[in-house]
C-alpha atoms as a PDB file:
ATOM      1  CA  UNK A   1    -111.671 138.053-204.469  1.00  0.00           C
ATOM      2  CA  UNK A   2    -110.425 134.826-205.891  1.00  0.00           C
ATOM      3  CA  UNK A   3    -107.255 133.966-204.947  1.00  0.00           C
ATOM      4  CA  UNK A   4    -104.995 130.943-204.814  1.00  0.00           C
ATOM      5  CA  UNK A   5    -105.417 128.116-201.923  1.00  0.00           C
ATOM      6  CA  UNK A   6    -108.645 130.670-200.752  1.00  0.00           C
ATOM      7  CA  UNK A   7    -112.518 130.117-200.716  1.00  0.00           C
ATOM      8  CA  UNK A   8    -114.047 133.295-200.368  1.00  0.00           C
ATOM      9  CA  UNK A   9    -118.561 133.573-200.006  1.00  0.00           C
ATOM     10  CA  UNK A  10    -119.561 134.799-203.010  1.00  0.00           C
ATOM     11  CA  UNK A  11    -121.342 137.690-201.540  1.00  0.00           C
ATOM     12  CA  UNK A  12    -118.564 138.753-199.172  1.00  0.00           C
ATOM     13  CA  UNK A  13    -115.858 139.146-202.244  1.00  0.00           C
ATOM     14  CA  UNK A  14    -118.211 141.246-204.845  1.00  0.00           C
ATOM     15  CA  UNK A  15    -117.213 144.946-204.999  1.00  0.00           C
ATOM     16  CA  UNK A  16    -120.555 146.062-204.137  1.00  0.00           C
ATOM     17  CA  UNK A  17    -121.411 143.299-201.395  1.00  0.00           C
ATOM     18  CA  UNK A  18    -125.174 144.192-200.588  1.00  0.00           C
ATOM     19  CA  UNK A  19    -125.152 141.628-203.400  1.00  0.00           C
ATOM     20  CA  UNK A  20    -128.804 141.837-205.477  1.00  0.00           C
ATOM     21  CA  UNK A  21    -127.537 145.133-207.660  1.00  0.00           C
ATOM     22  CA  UNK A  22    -124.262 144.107-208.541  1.00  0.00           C
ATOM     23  CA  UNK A  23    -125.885 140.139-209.159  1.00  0.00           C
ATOM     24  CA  UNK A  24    -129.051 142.421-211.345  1.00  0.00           C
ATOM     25  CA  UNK A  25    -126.012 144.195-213.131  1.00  0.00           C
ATOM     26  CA  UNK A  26    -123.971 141.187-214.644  1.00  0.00           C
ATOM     27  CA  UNK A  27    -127.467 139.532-215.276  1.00  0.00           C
ATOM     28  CA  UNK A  28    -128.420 142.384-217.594  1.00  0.00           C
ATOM     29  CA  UNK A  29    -124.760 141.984-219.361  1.00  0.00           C
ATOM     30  CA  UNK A  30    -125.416 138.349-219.999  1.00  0.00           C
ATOM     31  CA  UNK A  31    -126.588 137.309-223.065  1.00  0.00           C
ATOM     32  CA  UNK A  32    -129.863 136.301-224.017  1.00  0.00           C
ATOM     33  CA  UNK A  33    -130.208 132.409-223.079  1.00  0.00           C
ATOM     34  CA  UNK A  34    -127.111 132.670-221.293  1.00  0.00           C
ATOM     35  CA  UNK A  35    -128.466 130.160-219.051  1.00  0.00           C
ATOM     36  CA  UNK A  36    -127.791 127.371-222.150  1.00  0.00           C
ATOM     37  CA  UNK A  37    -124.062 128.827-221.956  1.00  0.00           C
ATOM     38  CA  UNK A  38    -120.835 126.655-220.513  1.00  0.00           C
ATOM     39  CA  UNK A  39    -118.472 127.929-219.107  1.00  0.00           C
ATOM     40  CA  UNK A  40    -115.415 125.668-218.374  1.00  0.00           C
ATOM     41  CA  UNK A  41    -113.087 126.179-215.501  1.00  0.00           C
ATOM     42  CA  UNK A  42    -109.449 124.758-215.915  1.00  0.00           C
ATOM     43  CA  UNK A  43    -107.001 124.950-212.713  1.00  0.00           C
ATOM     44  CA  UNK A  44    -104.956 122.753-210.952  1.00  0.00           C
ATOM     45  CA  UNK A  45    -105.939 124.766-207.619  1.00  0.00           C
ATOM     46  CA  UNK A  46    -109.268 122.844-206.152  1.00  0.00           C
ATOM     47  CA  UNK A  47    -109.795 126.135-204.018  1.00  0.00           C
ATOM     48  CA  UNK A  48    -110.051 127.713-207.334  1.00  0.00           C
ATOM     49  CA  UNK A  49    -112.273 125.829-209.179  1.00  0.00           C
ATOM     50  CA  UNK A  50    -114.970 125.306-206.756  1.00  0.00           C
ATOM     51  CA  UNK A  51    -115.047 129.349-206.022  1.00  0.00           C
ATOM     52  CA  UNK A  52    -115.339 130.010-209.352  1.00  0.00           C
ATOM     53  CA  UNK A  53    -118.252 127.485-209.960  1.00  0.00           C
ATOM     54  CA  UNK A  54    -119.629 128.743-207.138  1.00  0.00           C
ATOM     55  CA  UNK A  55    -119.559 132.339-208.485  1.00  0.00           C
ATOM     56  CA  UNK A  56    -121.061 131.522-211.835  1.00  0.00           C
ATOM     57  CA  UNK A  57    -123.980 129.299-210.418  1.00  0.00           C
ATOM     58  CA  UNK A  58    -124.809 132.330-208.461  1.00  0.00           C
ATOM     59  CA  UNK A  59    -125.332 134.342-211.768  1.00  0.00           C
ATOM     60  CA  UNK A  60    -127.249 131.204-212.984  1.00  0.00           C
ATOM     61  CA  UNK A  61    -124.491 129.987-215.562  1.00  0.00           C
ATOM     62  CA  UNK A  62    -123.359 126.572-215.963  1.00  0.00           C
ATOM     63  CA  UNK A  63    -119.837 125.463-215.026  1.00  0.00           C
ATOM     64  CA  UNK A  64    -117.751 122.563-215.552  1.00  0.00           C
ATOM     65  CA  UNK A  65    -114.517 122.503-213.746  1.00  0.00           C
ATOM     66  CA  UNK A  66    -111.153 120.103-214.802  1.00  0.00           C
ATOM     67  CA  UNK A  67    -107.648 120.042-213.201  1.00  0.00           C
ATOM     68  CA  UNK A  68    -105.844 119.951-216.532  1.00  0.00           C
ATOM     69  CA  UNK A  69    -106.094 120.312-219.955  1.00  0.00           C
ATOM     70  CA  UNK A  70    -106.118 116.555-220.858  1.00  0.00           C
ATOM     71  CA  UNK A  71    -109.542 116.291-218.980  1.00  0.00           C
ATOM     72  CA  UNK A  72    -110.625 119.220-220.471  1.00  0.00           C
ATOM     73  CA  UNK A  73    -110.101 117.378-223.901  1.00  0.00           C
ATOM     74  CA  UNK A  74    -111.315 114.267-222.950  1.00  0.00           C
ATOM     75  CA  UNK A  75    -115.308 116.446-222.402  1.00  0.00           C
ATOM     76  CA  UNK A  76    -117.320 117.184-225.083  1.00  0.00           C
ATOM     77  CA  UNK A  77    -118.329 120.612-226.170  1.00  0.00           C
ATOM     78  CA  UNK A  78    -121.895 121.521-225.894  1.00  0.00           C
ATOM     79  CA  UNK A  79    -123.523 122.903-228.887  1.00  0.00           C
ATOM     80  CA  UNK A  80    -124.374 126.228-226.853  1.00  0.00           C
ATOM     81  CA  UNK A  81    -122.175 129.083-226.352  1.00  0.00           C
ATOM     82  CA  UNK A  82    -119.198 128.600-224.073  1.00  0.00           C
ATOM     83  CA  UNK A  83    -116.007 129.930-222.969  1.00  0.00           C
ATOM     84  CA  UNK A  84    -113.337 128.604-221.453  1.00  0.00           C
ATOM     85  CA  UNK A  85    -111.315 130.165-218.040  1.00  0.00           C
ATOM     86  CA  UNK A  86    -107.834 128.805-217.738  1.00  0.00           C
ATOM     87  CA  UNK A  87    -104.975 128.655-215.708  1.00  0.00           C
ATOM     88  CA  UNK A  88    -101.743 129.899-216.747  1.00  0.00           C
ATOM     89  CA  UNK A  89     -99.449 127.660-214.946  1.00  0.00           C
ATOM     90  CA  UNK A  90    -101.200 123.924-215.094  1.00  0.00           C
ATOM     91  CA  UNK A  91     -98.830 120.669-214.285  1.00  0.00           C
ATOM     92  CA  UNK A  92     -97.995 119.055-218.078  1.00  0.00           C
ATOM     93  CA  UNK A  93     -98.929 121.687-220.943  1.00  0.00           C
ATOM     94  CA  UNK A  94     -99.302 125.141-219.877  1.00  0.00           C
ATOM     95  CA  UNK A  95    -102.334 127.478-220.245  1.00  0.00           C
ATOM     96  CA  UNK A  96    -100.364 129.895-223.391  1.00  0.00           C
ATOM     97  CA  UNK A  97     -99.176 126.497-225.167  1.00  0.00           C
ATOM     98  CA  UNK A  98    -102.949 125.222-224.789  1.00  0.00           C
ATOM     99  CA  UNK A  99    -104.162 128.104-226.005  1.00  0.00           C
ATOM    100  CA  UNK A 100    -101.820 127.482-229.558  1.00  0.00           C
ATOM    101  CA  UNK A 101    -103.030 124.025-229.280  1.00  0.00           C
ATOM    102  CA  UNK A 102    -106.785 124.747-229.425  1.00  0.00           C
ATOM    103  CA  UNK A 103    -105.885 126.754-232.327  1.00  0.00           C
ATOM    104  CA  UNK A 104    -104.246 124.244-233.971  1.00  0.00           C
ATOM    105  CA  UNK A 105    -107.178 121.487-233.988  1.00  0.00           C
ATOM    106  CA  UNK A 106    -109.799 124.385-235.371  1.00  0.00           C
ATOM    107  CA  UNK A 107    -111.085 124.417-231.060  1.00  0.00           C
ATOM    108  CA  UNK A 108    -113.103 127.977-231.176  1.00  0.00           C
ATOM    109  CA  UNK A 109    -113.722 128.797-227.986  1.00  0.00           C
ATOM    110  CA  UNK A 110    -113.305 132.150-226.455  1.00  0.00           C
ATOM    111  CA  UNK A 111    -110.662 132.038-223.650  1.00  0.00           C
ATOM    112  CA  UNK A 112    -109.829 133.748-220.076  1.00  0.00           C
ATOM    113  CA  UNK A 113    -106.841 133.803-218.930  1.00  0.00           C
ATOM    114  CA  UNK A 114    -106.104 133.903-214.964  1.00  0.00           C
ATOM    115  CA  UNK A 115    -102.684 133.569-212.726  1.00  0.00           C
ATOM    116  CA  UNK A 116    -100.961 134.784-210.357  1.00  0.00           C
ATOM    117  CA  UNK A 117     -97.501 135.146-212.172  1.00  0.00           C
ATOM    118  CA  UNK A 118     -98.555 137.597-214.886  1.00  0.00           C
ATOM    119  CA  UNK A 119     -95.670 139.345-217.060  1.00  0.00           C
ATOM    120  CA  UNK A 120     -96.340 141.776-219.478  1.00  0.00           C
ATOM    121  CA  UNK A 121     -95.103 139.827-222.950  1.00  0.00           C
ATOM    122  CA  UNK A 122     -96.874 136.299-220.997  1.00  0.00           C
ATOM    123  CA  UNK A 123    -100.126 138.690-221.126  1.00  0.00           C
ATOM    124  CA  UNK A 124     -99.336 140.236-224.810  1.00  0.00           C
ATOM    125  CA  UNK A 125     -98.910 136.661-225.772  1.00  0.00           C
ATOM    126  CA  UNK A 126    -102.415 135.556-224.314  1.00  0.00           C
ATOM    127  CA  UNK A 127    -103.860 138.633-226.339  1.00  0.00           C
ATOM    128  CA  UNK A 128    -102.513 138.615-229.574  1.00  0.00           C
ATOM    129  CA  UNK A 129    -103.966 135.001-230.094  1.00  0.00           C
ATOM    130  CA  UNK A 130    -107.164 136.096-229.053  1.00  0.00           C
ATOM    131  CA  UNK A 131    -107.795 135.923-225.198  1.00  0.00           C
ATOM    132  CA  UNK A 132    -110.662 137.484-224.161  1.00  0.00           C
ATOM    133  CA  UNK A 133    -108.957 138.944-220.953  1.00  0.00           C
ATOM    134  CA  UNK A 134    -106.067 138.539-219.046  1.00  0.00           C
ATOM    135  CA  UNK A 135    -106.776 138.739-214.581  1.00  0.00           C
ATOM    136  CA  UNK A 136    -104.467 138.427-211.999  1.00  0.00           C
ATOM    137  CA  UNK A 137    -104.982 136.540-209.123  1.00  0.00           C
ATOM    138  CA  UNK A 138    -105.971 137.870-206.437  1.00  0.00           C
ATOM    139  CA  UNK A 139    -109.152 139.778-209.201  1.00  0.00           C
ATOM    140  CA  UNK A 140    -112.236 140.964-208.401  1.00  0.00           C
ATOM    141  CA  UNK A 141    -114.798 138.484-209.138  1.00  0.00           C
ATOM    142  CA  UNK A 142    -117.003 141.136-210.320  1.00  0.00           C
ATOM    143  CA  UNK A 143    -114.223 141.246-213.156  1.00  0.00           C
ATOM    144  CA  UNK A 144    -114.539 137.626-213.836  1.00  0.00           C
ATOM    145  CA  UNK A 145    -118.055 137.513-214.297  1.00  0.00           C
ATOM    146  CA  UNK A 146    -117.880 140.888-217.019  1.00  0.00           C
ATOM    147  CA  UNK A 147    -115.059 138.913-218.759  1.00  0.00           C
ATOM    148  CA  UNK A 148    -117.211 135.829-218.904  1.00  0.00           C
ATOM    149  CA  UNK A 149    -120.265 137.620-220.627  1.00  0.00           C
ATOM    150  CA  UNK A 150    -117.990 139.359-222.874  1.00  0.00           C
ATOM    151  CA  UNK A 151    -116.708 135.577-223.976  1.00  0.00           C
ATOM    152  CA  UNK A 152    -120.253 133.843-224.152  1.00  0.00           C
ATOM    153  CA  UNK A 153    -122.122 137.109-226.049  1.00  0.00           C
ATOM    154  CA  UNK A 154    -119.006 136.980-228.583  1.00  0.00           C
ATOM    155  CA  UNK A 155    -119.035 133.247-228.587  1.00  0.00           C
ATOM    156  CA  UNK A 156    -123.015 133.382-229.564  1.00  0.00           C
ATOM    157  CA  UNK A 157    -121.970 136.065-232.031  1.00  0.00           C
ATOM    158  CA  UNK A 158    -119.757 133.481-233.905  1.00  0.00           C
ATOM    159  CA  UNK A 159    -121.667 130.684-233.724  1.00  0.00           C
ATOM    160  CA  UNK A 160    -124.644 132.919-235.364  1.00  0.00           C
ATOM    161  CA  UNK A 161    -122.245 133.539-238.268  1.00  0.00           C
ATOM    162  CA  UNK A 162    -121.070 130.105-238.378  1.00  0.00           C
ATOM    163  CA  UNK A 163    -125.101 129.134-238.792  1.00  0.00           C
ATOM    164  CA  UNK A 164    -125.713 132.118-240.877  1.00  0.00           C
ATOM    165  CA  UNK A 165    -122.720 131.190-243.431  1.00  0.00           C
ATOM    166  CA  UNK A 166    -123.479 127.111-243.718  1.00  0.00           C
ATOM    167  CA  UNK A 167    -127.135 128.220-244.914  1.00  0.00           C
ATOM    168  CA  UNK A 168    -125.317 130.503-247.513  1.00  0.00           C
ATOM    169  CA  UNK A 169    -123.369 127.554-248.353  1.00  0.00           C
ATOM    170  CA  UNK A 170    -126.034 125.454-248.713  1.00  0.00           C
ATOM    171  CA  UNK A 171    -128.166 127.795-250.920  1.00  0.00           C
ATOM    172  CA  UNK A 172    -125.123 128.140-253.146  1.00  0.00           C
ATOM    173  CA  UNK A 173    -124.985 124.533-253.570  1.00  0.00           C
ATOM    174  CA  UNK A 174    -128.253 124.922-255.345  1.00  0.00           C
ATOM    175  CA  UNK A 175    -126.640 127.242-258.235  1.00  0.00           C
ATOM    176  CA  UNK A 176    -125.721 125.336-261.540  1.00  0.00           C
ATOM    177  CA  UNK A 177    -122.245 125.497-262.608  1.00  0.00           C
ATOM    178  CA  UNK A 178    -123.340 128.642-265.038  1.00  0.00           C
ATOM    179  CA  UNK A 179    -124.515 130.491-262.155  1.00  0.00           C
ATOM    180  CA  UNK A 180    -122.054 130.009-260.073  1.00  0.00           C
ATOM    181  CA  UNK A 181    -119.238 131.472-262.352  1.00  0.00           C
ATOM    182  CA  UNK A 182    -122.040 134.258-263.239  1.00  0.00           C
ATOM    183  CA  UNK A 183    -122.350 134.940-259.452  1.00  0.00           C
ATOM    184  CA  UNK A 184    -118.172 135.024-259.076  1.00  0.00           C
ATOM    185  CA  UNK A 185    -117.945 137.564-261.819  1.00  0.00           C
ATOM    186  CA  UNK A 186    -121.037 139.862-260.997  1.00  0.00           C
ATOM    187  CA  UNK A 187    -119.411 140.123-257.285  1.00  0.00           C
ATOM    188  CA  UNK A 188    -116.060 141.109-258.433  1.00  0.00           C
ATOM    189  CA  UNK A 189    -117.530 143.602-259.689  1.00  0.00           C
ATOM    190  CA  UNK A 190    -117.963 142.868-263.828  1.00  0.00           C
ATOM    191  CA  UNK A 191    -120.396 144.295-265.504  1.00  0.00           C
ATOM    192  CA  UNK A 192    -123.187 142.145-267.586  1.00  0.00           C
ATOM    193  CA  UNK A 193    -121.766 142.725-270.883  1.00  0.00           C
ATOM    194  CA  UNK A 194    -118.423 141.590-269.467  1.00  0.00           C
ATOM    195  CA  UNK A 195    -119.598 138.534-267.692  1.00  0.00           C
ATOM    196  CA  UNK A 196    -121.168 138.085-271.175  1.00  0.00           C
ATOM    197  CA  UNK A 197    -118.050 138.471-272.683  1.00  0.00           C
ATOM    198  CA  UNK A 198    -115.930 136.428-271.130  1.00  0.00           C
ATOM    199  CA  UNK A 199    -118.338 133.689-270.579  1.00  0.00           C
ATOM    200  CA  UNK A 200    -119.444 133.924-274.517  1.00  0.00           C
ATOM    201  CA  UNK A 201    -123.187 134.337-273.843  1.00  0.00           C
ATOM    202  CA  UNK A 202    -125.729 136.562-274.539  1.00  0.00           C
ATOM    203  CA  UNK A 203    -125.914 139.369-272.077  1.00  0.00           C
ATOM    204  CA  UNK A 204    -129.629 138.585-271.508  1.00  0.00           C
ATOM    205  CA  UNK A 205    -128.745 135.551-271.138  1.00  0.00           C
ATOM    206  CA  UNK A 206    -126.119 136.490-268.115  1.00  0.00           C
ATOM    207  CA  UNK A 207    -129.147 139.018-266.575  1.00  0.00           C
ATOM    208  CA  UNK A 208    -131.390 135.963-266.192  1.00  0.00           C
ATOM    209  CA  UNK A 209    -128.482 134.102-264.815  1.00  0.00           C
ATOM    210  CA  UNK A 210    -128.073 136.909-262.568  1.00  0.00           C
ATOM    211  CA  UNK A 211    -131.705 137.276-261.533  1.00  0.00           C
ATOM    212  CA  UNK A 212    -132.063 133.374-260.403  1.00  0.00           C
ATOM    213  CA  UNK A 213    -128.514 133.793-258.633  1.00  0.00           C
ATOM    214  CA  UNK A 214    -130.137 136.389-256.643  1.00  0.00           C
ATOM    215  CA  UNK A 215    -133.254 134.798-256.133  1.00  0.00           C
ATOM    216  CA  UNK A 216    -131.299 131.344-254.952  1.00  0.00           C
ATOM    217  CA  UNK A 217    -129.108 132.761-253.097  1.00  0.00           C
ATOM    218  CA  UNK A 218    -132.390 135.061-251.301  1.00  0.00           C
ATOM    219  CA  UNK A 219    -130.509 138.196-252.042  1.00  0.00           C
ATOM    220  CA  UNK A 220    -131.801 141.083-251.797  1.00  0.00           C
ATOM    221  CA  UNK A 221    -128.867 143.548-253.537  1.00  0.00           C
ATOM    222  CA  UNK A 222    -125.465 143.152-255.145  1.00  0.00           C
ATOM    223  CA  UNK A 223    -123.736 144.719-252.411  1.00  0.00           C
ATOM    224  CA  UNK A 224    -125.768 141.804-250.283  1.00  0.00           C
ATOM    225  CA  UNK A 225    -124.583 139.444-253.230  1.00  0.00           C
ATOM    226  CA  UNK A 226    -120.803 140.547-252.349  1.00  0.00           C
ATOM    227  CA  UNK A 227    -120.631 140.009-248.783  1.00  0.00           C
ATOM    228  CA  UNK A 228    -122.215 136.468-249.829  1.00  0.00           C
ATOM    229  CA  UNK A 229    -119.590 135.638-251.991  1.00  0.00           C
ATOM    230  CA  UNK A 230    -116.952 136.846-249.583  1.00  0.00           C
ATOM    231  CA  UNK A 231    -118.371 134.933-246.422  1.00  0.00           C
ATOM    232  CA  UNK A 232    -118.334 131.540-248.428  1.00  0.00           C
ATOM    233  CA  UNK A 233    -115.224 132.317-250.147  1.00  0.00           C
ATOM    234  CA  UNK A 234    -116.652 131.697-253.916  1.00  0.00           C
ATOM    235  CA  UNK A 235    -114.467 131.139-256.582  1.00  0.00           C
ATOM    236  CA  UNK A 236    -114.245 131.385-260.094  1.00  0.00           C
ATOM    237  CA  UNK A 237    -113.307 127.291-261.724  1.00  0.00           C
ATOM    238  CA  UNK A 238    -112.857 127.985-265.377  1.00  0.00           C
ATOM    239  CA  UNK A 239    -109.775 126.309-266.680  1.00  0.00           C
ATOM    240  CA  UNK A 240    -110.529 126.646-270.131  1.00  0.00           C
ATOM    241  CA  UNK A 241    -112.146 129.026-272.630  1.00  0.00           C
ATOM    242  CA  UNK A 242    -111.303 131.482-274.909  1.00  0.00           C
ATOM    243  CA  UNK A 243    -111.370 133.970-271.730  1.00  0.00           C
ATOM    244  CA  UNK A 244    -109.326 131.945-269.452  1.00  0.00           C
ATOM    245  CA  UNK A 245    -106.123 132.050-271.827  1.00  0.00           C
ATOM    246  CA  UNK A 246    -106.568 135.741-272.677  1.00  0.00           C
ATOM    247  CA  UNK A 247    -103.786 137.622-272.289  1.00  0.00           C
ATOM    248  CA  UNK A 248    -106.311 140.621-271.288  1.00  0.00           C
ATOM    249  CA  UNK A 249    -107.527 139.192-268.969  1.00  0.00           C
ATOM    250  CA  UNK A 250    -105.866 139.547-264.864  1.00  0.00           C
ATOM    251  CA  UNK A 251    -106.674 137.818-261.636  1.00  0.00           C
ATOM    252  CA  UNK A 252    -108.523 138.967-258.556  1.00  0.00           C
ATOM    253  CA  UNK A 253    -109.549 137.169-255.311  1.00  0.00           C
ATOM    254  CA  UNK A 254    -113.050 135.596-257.474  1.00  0.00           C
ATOM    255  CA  UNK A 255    -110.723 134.670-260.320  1.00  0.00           C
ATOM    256  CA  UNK A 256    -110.239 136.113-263.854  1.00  0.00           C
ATOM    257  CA  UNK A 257    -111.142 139.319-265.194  1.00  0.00           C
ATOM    258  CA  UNK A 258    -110.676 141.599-267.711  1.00  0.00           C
ATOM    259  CA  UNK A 259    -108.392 144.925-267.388  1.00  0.00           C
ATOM    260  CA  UNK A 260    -110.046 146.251-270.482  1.00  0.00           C
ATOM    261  CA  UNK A 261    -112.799 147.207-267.525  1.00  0.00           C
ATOM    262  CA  UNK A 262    -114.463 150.600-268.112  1.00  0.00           C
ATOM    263  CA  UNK A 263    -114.380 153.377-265.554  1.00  0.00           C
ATOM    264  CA  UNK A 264    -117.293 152.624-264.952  1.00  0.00           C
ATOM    265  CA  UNK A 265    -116.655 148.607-264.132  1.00  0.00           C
ATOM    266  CA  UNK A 266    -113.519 149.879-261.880  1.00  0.00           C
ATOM    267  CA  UNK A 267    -115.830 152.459-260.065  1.00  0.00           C
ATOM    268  CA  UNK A 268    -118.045 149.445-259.192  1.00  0.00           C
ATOM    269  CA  UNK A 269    -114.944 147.015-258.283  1.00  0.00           C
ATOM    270  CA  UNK A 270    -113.738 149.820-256.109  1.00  0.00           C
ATOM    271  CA  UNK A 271    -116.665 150.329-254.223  1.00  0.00           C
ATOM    272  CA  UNK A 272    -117.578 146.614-254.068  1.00  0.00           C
ATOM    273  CA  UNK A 273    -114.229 145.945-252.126  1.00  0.00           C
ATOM    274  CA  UNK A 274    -114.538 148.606-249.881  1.00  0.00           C
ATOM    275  CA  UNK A 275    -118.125 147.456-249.108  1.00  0.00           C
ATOM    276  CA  UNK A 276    -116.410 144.429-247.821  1.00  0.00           C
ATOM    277  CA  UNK A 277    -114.208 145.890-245.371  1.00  0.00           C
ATOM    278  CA  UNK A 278    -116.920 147.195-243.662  1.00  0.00           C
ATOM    279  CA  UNK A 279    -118.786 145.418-240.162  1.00  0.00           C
ATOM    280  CA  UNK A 280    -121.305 143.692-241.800  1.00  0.00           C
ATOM    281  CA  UNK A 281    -125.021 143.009-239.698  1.00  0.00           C
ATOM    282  CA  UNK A 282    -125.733 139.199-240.739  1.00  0.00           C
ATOM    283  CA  UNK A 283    -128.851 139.752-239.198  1.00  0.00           C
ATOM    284  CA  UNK A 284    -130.371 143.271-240.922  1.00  0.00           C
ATOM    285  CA  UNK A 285    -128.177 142.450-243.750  1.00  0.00           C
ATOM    286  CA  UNK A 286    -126.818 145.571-243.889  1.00  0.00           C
ATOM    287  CA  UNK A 287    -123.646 147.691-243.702  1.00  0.00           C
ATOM    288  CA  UNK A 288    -122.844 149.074-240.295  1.00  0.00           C
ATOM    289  CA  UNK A 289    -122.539 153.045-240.740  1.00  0.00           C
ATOM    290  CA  UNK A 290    -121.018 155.236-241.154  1.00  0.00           C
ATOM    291  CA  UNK A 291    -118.417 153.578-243.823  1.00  0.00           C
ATOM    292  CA  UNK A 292    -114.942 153.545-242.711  1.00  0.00           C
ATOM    293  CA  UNK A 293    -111.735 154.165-244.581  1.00  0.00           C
ATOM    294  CA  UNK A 294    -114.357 153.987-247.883  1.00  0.00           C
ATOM    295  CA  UNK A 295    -112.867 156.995-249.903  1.00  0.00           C
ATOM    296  CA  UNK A 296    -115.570 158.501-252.062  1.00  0.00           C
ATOM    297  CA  UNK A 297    -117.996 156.579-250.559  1.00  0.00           C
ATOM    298  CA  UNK A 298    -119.364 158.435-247.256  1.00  0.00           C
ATOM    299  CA  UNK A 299    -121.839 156.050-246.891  1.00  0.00           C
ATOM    300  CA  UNK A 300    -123.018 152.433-247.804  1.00  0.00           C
ATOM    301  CA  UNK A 301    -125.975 153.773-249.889  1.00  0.00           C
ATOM    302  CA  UNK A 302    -123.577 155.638-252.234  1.00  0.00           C
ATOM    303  CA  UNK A 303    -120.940 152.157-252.287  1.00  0.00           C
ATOM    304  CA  UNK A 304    -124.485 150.436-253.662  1.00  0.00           C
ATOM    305  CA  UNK A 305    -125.715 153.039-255.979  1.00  0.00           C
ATOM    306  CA  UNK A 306    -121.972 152.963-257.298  1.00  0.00           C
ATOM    307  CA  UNK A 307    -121.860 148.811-257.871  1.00  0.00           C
ATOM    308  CA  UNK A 308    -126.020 149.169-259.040  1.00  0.00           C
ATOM    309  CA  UNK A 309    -125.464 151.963-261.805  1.00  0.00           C
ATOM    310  CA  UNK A 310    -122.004 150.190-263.339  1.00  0.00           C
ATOM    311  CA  UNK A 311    -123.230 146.616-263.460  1.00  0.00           C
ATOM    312  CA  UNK A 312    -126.947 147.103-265.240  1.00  0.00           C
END
């Protein structure tokens, strides 16, 4: 165990000392390159810190240690997949107010709280903003290390989706102005001769808009298209226009449109938004099933089929 003022061998403080299956265990947790990951160690307790970069060298994971916050700051973050363990109690700013100011300046990092003066609303506190765990001192290191490959595999996670959503910002970038307002009205869930409608062109015209917003954007379905338009948070910027002043016409997150909508146009709305409460798979680009709290919708194939079949 880890404990303050106390240097324990790594070997002689895991649960399951004879060392190489416990070691093969939280190797096989780790994610893949973990050995690119950071992990920074904040504690004012020298003990401390060079136990716990002990530890993590031992699992092959790289560790930087500080005794406060203000030399954490003063570091820069690697562009790798990190976490951050951190003292409760440090001298200056405290671990829970460092937490809300990491927030503050945008600082994503997942975070581990350890100390050995743990209340239950100081550990609610640490949790509702988004620690990754909460340990008391004395822990288990074994504890440690499954809290720290929780925070790197869901730091990786975020950067992926950070990556994944500038290249859908950058492929949007590409669109005209006509295809981007085409693209905010197909996704909230209009159909063509709507879009055509309240954009006053042809709807052939708004289908070939729609085909090269597909092909742009390398989507390969609306419902695809959707989650898109979510992730980047697209918009719909018409000020002016017959449309734009119409009285008919009523707001949604992706701007204006009409509540003269068929049943058909409100099936597809419907089943677009719950489409988009669902765990989405970046990397299959696909719905994770089964569909939850998605009404008539058991699954994402009948969400699709619903969105496909109203907006042709």
């Amino acid at each position: 165990m880890v404990s303050n003022g106390t240097t324990h061998k790594i070997g002689a403080a895991l649960a399951h000392p004879a060392g190489s299956a416990g070691k093969s265990a939280t190797d096989a947790r780790l994610p893949r390159n973990s050995q690119d990951a950071v992990v920074f160690i904040v504690d004012d307790d020298v003990a401390v810190r060079e136990a716990l970069h002990s530890l993590l060298q031992d699992v092959r994971l790289q560790a930087e240690v500080f005794g406060s916050p203000t030399e954490f700051l003063a570091s820069k973050l690697p562009d790798a997949a990190s976490c951050l363990v951190l003292d409760i109690r440090l001298p200056g700013m405290g671990g829970l107010d460092f937490q809300a100011e990491l927030a503050r300046a945008n600082i994503d990092i997942p975070i581990i709280f350890m100390t050995g003066y743990a209340d239950i609303p100081m550990a609610a506190r640490a949790m509702k903003a988004g620690a990754v765990d909460f340990l008391t001192k004395p822990f288990r290191e074994q504890d440690m290390l499954d809290a720290v490959a929780i925070a790197i595999e869901r730091d990786r996670i975020r950067r992926e989706g950070d990556k994944a959503a500038s290249g859908m910002r950058a492929l949007f970038e590409t669109l005209s102005p006509r295809e981007r307002e085409v693209m905010a009205l197909v996704t909230s869930g209009l159909m063509n001769k709507q879009v055509a409608a309240q954009t006053g062109l042809a709807e052939s015209t708004v289908k070939i808009h729609r085909g090269r917003v597909m092909r742009k954007m390398g989507a390969k379905s609306l419902a695809y298209l959707i989650k898109m338009a979510e992730i980047i948070d697209v918009q719909l910027e018409v000020a002016s226009g017959a449309c734009a002043s119409d009285p008919r016409f009523g707001k949604t997150a992706h701007g204006s449109i009409g509540d003269f909508a068929t049943p058909d146009s409100r099936h597809a709305m419907l089943a677009g938004q719950v489409l988009k409460q669902q765990p989405w798979n970046l990397r299959r680009r696909q719905r994770v099933e089964p569909m939850r709290g998605g009404g008539p919708y058991k699954s994402q194939s009948m969400a699709i089929a619903a969105i496909s079949s109203a907006t042709k």
